[in-house]
N, C-alpha and C. Protein backbone atom coordinates (compact mmCIF):
# COMPACT_ATOMS: atom_id res chain seq x y z
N UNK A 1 170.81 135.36 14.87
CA UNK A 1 171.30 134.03 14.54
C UNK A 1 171.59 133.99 13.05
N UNK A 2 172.73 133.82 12.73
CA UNK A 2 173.34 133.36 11.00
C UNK A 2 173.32 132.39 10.80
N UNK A 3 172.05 132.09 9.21
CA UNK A 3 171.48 130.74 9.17
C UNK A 3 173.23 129.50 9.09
N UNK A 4 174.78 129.95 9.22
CA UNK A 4 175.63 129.26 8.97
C UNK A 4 175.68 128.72 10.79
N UNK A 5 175.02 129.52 11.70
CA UNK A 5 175.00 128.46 12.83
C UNK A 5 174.08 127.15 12.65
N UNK A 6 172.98 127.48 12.40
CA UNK A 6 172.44 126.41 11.99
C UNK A 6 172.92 125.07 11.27
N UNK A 7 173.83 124.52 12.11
CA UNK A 7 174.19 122.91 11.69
C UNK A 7 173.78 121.71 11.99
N UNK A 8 172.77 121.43 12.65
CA UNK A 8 172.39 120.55 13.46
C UNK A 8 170.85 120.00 12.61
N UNK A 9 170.49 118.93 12.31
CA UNK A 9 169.66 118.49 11.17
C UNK A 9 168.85 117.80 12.71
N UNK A 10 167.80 118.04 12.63
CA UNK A 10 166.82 117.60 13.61
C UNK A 10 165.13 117.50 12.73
N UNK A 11 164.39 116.77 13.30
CA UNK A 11 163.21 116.10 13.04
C UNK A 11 162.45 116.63 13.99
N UNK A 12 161.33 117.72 13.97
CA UNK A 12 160.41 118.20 14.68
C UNK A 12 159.19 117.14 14.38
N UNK A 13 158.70 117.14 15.96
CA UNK A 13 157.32 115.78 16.10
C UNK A 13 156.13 115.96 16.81
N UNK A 14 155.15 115.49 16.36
CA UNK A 14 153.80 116.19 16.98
C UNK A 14 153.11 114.77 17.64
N UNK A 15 152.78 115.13 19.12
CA UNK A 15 151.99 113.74 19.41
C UNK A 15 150.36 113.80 18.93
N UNK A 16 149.85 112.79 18.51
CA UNK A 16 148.44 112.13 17.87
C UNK A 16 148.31 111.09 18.85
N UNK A 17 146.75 111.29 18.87
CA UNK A 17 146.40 109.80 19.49
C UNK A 17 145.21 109.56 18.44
N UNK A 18 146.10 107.87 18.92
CA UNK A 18 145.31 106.97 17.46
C UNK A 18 144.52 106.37 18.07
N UNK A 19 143.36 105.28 17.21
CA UNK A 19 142.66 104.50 18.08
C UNK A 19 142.55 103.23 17.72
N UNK A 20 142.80 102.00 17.82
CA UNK A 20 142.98 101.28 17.49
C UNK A 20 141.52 100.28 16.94
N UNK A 21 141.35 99.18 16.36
CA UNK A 21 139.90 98.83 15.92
C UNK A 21 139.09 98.47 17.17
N UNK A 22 139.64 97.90 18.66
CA UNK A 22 139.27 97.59 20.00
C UNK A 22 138.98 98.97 20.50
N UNK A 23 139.17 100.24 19.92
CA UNK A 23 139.04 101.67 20.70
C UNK A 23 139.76 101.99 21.84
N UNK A 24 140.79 101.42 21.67
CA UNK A 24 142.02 101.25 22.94
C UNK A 24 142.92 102.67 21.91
N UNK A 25 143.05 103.92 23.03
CA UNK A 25 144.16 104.76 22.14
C UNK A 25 145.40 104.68 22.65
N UNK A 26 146.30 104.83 21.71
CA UNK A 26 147.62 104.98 22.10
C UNK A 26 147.86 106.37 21.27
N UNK A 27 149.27 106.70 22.22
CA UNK A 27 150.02 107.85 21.36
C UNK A 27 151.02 107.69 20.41
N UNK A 28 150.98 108.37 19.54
CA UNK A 28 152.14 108.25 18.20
C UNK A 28 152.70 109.40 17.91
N UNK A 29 153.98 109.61 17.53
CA UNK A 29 154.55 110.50 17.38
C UNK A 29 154.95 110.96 15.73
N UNK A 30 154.37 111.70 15.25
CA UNK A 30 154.39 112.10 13.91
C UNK A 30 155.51 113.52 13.71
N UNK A 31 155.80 112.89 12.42
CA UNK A 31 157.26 114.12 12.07
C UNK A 31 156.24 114.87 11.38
N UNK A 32 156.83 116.28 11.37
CA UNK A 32 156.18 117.85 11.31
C UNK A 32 156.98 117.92 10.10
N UNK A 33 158.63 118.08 10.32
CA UNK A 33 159.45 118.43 9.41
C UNK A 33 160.99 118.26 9.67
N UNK A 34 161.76 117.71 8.97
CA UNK A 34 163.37 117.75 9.37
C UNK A 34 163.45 119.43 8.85
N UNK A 35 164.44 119.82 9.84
CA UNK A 35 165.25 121.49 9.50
C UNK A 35 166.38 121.27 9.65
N UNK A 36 166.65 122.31 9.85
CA UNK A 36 168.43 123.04 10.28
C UNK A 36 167.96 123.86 11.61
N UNK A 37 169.48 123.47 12.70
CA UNK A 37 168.71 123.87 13.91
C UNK A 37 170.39 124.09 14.25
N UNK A 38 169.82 124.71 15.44
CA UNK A 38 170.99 125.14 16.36
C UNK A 38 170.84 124.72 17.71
N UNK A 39 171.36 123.55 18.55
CA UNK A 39 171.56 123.24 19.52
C UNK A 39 172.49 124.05 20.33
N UNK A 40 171.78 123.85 21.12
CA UNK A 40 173.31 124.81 22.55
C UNK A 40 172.63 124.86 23.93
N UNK A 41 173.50 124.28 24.80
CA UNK A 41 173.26 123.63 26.19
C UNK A 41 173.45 124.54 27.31
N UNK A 42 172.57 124.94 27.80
CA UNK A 42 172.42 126.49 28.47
C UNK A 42 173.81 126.55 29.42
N UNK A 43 174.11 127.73 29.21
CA UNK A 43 175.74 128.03 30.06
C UNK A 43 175.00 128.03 31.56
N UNK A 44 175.59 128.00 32.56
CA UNK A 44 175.68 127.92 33.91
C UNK A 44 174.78 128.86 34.34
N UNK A 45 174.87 130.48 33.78
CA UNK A 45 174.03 131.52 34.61
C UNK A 45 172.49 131.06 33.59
N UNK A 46 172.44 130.86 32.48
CA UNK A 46 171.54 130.39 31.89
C UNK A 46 170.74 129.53 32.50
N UNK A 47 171.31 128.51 32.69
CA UNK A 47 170.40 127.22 33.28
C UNK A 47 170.14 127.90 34.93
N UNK A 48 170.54 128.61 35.43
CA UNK A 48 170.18 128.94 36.96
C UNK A 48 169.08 129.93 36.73
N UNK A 49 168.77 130.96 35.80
CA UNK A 49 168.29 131.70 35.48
C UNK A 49 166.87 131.02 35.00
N UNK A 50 167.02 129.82 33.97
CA UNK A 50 165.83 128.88 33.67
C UNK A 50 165.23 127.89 34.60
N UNK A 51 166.25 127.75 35.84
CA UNK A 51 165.44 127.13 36.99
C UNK A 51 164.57 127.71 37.68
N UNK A 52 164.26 129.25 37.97
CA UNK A 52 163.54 129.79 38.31
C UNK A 52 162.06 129.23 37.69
N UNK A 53 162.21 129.19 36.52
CA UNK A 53 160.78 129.01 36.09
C UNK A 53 160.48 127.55 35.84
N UNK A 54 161.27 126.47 35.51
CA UNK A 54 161.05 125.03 35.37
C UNK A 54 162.28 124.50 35.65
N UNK A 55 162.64 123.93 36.89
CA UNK A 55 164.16 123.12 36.84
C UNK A 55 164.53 122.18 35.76
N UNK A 56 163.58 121.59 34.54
CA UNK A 56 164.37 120.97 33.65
C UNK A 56 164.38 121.08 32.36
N UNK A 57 164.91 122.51 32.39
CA UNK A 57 164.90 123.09 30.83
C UNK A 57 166.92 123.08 31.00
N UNK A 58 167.21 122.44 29.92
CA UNK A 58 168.54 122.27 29.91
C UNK A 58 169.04 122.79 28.07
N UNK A 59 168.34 122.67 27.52
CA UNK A 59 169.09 123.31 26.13
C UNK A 59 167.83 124.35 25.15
N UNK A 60 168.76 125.13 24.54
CA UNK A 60 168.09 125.83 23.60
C UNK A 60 168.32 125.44 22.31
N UNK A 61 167.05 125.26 21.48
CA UNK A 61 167.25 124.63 20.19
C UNK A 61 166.67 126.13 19.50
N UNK A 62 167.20 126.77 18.35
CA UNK A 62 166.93 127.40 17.24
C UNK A 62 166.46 127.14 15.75
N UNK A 63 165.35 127.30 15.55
CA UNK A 63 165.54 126.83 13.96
C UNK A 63 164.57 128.33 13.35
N UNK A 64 164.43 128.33 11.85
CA UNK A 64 164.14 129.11 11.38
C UNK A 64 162.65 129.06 11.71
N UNK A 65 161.82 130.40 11.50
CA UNK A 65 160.16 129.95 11.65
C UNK A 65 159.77 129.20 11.32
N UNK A 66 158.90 128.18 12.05
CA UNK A 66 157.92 127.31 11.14
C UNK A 66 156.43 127.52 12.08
N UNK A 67 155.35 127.93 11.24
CA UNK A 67 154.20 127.82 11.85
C UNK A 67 153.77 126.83 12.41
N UNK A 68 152.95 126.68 13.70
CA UNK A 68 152.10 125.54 14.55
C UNK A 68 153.01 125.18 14.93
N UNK A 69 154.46 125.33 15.28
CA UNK A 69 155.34 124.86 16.34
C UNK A 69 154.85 125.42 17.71
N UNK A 70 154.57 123.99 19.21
CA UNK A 70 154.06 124.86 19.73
C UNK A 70 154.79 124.18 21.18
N UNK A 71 154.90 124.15 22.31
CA UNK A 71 155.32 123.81 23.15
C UNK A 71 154.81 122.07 23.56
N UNK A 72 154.19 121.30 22.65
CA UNK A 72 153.87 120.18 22.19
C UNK A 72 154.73 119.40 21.42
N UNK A 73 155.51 120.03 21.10
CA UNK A 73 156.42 119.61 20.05
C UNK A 73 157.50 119.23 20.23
N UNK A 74 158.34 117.81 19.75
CA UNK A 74 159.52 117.72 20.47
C UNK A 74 160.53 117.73 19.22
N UNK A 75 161.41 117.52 19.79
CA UNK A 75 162.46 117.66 19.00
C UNK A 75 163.87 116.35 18.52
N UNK A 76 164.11 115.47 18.11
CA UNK A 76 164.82 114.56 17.45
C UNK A 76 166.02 114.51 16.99
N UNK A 77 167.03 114.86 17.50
CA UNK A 77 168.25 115.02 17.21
C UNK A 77 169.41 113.68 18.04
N UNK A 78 169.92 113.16 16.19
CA UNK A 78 171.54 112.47 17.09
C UNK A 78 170.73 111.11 17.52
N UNK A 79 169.19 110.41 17.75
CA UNK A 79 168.84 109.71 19.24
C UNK A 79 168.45 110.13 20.19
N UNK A 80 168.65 111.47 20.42
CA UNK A 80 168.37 111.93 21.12
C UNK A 80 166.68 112.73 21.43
N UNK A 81 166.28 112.93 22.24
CA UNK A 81 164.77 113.57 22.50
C UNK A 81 164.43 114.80 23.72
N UNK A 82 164.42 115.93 22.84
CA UNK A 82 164.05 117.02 23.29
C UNK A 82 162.38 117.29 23.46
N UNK A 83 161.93 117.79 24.62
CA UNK A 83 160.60 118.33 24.82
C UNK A 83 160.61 119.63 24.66
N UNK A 84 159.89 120.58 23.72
CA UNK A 84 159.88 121.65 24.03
C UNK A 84 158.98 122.08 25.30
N UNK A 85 159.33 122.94 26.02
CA UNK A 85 158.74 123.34 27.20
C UNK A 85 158.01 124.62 27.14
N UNK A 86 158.85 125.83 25.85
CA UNK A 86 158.63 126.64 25.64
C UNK A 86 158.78 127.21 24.55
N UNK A 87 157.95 127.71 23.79
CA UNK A 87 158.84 128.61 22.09
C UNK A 87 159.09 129.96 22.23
N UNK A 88 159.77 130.59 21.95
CA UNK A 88 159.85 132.19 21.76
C UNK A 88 159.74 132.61 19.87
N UNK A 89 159.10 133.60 19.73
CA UNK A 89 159.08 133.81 18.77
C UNK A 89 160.00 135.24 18.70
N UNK A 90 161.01 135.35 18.68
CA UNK A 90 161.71 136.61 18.85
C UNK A 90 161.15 138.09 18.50
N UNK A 91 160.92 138.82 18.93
CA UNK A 91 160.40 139.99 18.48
C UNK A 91 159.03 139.71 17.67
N UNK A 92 158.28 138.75 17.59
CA UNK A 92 157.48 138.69 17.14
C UNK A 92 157.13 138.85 15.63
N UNK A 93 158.73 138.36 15.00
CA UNK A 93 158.97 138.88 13.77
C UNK A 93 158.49 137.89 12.47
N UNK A 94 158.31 136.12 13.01
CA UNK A 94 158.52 135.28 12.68
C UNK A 94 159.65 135.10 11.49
N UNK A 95 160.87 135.09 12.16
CA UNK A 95 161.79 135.16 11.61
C UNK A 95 162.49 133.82 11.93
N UNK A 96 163.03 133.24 13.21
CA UNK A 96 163.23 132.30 13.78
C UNK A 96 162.46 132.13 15.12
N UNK A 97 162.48 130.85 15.44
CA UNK A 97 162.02 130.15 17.18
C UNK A 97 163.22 129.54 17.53
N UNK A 98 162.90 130.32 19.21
CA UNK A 98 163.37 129.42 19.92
C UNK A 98 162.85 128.40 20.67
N UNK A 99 163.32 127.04 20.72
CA UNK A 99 162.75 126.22 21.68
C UNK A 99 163.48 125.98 22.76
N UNK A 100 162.97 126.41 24.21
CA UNK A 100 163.44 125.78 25.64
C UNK A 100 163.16 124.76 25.59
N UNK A 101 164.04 123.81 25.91
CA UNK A 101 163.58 121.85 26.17
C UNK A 101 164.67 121.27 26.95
N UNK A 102 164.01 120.04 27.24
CA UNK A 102 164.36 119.40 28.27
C UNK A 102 164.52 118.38 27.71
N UNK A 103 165.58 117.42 28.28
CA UNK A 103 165.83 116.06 27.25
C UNK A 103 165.34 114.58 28.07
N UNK A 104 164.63 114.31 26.81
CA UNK A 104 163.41 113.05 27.37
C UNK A 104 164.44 111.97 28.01
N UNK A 105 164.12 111.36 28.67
CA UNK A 105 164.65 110.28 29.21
C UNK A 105 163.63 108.83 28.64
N UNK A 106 164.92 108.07 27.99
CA UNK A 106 164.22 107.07 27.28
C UNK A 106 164.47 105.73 28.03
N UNK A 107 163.65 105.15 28.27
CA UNK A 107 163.36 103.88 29.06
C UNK A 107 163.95 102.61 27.70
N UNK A 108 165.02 101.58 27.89
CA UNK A 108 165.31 100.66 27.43
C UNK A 108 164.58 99.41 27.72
N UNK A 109 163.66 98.48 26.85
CA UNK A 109 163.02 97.52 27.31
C UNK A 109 163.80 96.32 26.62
């Protein structure tokens, strides 16, 4: 990957649970870090190939290494909301990750 693919400015997010002064928790979603990323929406044999293992992994996000990225982690792009499902660390080089994710479906209230 040539960091000039990397065009895509996304906000990596970690869920916390808080507790409120009643000890009632809720979840919150905390930013990790904005990067440079590479979106790309799995081609046809891709996504049939990723249904084998989870039917709703639909895009691959790239960004450069960042430590404690972990399959917890989602991803923020555009409005949009990616789950990572999976990271690859390529060759084990920590050079770049990939993230398999699936795109959150957001409820309008």
């Amino acid at each position: 990957m040539k960091i000039g693919n990397l065009r895509h400015r996304v906000i990596l997010q970690k869920k916390e649970i808080t507790e409120d002064a009643l000890k009632q928790q809720s979840e919150v979603w905390t930013d990790i870090a904005t990067v440079w990323a590479h979106i790309e929406p799995l081609s046809g044999r891709e996504y049939f190939a990723a249904r084998q293992e989870n039917a709703d992994i639909s895009v691959k996000v790239v960004i450069r290494y960042l430590p404690g990225i972990t399959a917890e982690t989602r991803v923020v792009f555009d409005g949009r909301i990616f789950e990572a499902l999976s990271v690859i660390n390529p060759e084990e080089r920590n050079i770049s990750l990939i993230l398999m994710c699936k795109e959150a479906l957001t409820v309008n209230s």
